[in-house]
N, C-alpha and C. Protein backbone atom coordinates (compact mmCIF):
# COMPACT_ATOMS: atom_id res chain seq x y z
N UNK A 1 0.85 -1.18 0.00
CA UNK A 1 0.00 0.00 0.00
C UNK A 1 0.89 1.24 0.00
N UNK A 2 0.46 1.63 -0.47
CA UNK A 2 1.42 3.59 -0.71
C UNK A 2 0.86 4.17 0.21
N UNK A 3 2.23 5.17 0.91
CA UNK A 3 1.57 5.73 2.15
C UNK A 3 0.77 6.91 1.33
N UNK A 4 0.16 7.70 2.85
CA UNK A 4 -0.51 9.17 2.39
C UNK A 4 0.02 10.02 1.45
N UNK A 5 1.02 10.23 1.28
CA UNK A 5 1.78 11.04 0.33
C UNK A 5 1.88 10.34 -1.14
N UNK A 6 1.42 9.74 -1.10
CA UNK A 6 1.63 9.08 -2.75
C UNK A 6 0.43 8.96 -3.31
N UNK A 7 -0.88 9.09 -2.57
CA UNK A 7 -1.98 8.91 -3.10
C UNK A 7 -2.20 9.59 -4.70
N UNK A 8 -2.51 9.04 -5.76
CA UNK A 8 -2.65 9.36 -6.66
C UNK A 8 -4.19 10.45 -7.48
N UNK A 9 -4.26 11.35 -7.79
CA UNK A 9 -5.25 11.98 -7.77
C UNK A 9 -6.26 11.92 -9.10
N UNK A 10 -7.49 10.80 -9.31
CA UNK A 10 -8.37 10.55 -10.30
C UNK A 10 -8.73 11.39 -11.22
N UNK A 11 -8.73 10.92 -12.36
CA UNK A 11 -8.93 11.73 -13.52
C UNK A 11 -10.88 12.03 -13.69
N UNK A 12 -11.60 12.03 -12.51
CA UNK A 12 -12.78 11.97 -12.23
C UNK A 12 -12.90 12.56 -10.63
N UNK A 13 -14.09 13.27 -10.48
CA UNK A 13 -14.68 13.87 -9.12
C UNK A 13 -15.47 12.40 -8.83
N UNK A 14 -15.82 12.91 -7.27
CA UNK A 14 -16.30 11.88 -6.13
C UNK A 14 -18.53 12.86 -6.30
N UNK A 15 -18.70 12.30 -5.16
CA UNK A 15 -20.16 12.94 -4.96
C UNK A 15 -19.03 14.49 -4.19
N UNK A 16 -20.66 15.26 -4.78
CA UNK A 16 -19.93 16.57 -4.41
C UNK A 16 -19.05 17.11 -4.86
N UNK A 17 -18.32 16.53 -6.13
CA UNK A 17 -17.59 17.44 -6.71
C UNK A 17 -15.93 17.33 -6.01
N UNK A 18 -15.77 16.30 -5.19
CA UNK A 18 -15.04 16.11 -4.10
C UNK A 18 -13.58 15.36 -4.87
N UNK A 19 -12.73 15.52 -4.88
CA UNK A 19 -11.24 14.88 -5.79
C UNK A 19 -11.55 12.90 -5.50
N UNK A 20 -10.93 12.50 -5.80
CA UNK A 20 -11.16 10.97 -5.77
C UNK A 20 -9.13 10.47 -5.69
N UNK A 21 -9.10 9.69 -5.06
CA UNK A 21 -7.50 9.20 -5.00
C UNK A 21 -7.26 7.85 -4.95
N UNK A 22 -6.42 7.15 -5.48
CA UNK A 22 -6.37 6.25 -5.56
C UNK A 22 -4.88 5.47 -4.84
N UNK A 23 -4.97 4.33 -3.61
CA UNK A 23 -3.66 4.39 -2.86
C UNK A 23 -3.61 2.75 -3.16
N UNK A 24 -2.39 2.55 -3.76
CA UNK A 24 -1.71 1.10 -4.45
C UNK A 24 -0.41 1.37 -5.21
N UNK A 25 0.33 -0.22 -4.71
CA UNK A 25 1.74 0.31 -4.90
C UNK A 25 1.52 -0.55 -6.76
N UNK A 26 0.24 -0.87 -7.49
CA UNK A 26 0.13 -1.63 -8.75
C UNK A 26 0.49 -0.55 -9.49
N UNK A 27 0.83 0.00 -10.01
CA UNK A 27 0.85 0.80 -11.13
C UNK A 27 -0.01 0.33 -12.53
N UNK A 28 0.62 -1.01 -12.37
CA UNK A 28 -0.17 -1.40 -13.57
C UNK A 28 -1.99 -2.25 -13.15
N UNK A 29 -2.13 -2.07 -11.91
CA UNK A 29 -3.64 -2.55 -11.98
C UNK A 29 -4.78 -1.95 -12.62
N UNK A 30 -6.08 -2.65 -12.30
CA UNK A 30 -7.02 -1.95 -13.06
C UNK A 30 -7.40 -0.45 -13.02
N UNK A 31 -7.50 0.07 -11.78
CA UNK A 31 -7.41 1.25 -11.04
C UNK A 31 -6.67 2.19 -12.22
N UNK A 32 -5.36 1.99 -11.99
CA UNK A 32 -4.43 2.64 -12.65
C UNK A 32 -4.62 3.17 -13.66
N UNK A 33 -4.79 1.53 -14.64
CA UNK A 33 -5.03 1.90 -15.79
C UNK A 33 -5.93 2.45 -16.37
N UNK A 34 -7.45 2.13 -15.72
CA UNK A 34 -8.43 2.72 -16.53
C UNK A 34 -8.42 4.24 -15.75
N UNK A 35 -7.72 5.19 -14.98
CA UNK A 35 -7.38 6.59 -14.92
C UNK A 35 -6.47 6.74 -16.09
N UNK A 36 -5.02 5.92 -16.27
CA UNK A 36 -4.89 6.15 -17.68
C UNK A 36 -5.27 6.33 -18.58
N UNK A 37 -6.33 5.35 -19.07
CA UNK A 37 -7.61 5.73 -19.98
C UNK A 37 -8.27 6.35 -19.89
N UNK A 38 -8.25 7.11 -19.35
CA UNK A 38 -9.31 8.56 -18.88
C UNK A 38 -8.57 9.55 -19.06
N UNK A 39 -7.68 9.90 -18.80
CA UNK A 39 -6.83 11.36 -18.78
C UNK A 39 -6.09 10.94 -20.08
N UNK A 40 -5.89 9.73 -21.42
CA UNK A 40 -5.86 10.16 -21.95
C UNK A 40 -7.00 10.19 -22.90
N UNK A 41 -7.89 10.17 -22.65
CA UNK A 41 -9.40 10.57 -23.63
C UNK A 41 -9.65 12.35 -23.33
N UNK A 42 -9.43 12.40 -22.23
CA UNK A 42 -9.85 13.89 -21.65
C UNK A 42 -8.30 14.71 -22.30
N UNK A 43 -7.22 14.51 -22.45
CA UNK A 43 -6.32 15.16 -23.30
C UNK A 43 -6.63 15.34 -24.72
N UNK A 44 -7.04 13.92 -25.62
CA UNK A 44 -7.58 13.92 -26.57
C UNK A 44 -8.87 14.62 -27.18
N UNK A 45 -9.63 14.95 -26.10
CA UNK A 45 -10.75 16.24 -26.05
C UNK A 45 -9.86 17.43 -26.09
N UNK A 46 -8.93 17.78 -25.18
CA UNK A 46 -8.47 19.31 -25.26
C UNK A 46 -8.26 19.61 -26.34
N UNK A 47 -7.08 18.64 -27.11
CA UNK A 47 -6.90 18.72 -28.09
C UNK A 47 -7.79 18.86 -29.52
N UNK A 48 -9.10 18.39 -29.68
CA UNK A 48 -9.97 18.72 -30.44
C UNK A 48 -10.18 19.84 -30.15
N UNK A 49 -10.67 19.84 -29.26
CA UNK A 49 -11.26 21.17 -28.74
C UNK A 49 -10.54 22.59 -29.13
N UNK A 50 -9.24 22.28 -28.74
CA UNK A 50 -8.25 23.67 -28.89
C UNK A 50 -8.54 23.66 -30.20
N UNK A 51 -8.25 22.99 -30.86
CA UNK A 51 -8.05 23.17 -32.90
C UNK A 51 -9.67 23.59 -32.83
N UNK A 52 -10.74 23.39 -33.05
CA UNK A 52 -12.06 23.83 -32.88
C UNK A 52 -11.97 25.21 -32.24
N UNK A 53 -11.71 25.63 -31.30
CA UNK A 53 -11.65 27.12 -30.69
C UNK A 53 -10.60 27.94 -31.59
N UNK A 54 -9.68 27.37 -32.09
CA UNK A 54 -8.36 28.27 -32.87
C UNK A 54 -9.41 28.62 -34.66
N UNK A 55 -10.61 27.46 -34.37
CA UNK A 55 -10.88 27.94 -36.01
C UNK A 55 -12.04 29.04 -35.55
N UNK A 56 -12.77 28.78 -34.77
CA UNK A 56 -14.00 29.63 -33.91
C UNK A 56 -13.64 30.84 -33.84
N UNK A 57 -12.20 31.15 -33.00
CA UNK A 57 -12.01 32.22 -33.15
C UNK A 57 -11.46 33.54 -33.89
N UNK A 58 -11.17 32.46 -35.18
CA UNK A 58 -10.98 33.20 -36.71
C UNK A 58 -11.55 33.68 -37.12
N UNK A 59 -12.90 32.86 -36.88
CA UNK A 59 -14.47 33.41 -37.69
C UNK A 59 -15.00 34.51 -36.91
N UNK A 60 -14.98 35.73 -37.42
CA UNK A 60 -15.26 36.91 -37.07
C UNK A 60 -16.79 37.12 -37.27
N UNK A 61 -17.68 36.20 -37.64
CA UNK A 61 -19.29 36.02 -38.27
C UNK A 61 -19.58 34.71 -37.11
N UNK A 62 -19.06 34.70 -36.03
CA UNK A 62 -19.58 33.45 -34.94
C UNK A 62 -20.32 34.37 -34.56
N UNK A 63 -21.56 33.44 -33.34
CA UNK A 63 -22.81 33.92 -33.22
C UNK A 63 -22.18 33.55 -31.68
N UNK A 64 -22.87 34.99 -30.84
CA UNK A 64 -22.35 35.21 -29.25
C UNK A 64 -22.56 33.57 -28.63
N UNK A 65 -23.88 32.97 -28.96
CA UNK A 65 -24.24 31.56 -28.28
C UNK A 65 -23.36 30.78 -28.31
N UNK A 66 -22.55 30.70 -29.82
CA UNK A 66 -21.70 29.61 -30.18
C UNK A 66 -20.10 30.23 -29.17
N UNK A 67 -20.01 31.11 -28.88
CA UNK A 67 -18.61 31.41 -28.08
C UNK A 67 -18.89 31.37 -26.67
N UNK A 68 -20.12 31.44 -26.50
CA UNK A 68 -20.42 30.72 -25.17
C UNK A 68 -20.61 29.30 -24.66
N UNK A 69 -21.15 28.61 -25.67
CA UNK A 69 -20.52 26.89 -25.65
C UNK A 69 -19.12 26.75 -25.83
N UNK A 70 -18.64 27.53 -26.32
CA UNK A 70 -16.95 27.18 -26.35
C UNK A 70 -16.40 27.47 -25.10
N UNK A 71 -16.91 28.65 -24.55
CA UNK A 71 -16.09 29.07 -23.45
C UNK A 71 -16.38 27.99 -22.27
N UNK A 72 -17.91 27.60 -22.37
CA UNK A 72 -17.94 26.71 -21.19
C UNK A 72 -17.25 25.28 -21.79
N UNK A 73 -17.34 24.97 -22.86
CA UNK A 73 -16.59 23.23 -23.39
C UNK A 73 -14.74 23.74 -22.81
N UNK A 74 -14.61 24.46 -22.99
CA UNK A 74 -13.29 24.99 -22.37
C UNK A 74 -13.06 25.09 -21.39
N UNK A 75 -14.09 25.52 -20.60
CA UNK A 75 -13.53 25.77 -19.20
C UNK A 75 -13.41 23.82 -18.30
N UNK A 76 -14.32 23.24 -18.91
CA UNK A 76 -14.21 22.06 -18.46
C UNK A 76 -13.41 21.08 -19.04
N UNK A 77 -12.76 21.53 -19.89
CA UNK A 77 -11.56 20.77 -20.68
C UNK A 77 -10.18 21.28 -19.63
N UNK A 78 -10.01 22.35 -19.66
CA UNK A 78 -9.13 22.90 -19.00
C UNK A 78 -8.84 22.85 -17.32
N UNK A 79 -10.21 22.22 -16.66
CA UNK A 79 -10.42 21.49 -15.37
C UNK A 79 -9.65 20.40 -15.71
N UNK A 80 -9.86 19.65 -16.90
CA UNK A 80 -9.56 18.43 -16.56
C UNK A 80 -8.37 18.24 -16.92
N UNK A 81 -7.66 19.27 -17.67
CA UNK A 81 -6.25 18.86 -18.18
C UNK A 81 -5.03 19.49 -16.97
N UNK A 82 -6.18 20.46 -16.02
CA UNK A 82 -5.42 20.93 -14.75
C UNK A 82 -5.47 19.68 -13.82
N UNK A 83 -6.06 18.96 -13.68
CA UNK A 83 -6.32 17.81 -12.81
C UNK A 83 -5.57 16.42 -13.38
N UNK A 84 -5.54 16.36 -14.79
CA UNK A 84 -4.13 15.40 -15.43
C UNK A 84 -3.05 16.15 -15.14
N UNK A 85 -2.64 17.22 -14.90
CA UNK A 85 -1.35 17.51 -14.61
C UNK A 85 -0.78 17.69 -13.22
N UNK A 86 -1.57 18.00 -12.51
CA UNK A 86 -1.37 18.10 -11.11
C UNK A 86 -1.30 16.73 -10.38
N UNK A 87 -2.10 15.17 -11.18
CA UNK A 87 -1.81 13.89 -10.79
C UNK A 87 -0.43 13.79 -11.11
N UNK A 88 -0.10 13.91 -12.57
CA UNK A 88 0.95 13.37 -13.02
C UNK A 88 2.39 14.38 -12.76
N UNK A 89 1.92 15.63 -12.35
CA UNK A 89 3.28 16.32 -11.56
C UNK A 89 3.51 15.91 -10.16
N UNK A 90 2.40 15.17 -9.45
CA UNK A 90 2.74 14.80 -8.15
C UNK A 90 3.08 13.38 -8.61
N UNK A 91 3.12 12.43 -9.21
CA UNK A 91 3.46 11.39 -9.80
C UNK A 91 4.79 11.11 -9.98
N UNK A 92 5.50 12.09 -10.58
CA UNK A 92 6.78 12.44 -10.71
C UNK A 92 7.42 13.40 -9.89
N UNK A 93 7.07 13.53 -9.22
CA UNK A 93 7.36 14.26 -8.10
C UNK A 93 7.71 13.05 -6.91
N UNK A 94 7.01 11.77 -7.01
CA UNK A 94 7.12 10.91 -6.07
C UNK A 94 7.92 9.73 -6.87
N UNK A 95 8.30 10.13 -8.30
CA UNK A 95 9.02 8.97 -8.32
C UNK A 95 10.33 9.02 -9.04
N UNK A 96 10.75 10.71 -8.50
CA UNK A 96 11.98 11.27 -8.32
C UNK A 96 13.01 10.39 -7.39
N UNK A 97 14.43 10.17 -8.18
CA UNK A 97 15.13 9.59 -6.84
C UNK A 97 15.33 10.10 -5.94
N UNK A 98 15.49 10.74 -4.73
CA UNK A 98 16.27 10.66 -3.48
C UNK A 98 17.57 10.55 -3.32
N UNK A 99 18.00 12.06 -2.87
CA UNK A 99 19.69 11.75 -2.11
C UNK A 99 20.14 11.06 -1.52
């Protein structure tokens, strides 16, 4: 079992909106992996997404509604690619060697 400090932080909220963590020394178990599979589907969204907003915001003839679905498809893309990075910077952060 991985102590407190290693707990890994889910590419998904709990009830309430609450972080979710996951504590195992498997890396490769199911757990693991299917957060792998999640943060990278939710990267693979940003990435649409960004190229979709870079053409959106070319078009000088977009309609206010349509930049308001973008802004909100964005703001929740950008939750989630803050929440893949903050797992995977504490990730590597813990599996830095030691002096």
């Amino acid at each position: 079992m991985t102590t407190p400090n290693e707990l890994r932080l889910l590419p998904w909220s709990g009830p309430e909106g609450k972080p979710c963590f996951l504590s195992t020394d498997e890396r490769g178990g199911y757990m693991s992996r299917l957060a792998d599979n999640v943060e990278a589907v939710q990267l693979g969204t940003a990435a649409e997404l960004l190229e979709e907003a870079s053409e959106t915001l070319n078009n000088r003839d977009v309609a206010l509604d349509e930049m308001r679905r973008l802004a909100n498809e964005l703001s929740g893309v950008l939750r989630d690619v803050l929440r893949v990075a903050t797992s995977r910077g504490h990730l590597l952060a813990v599996d830095e060697p030691r002096p």
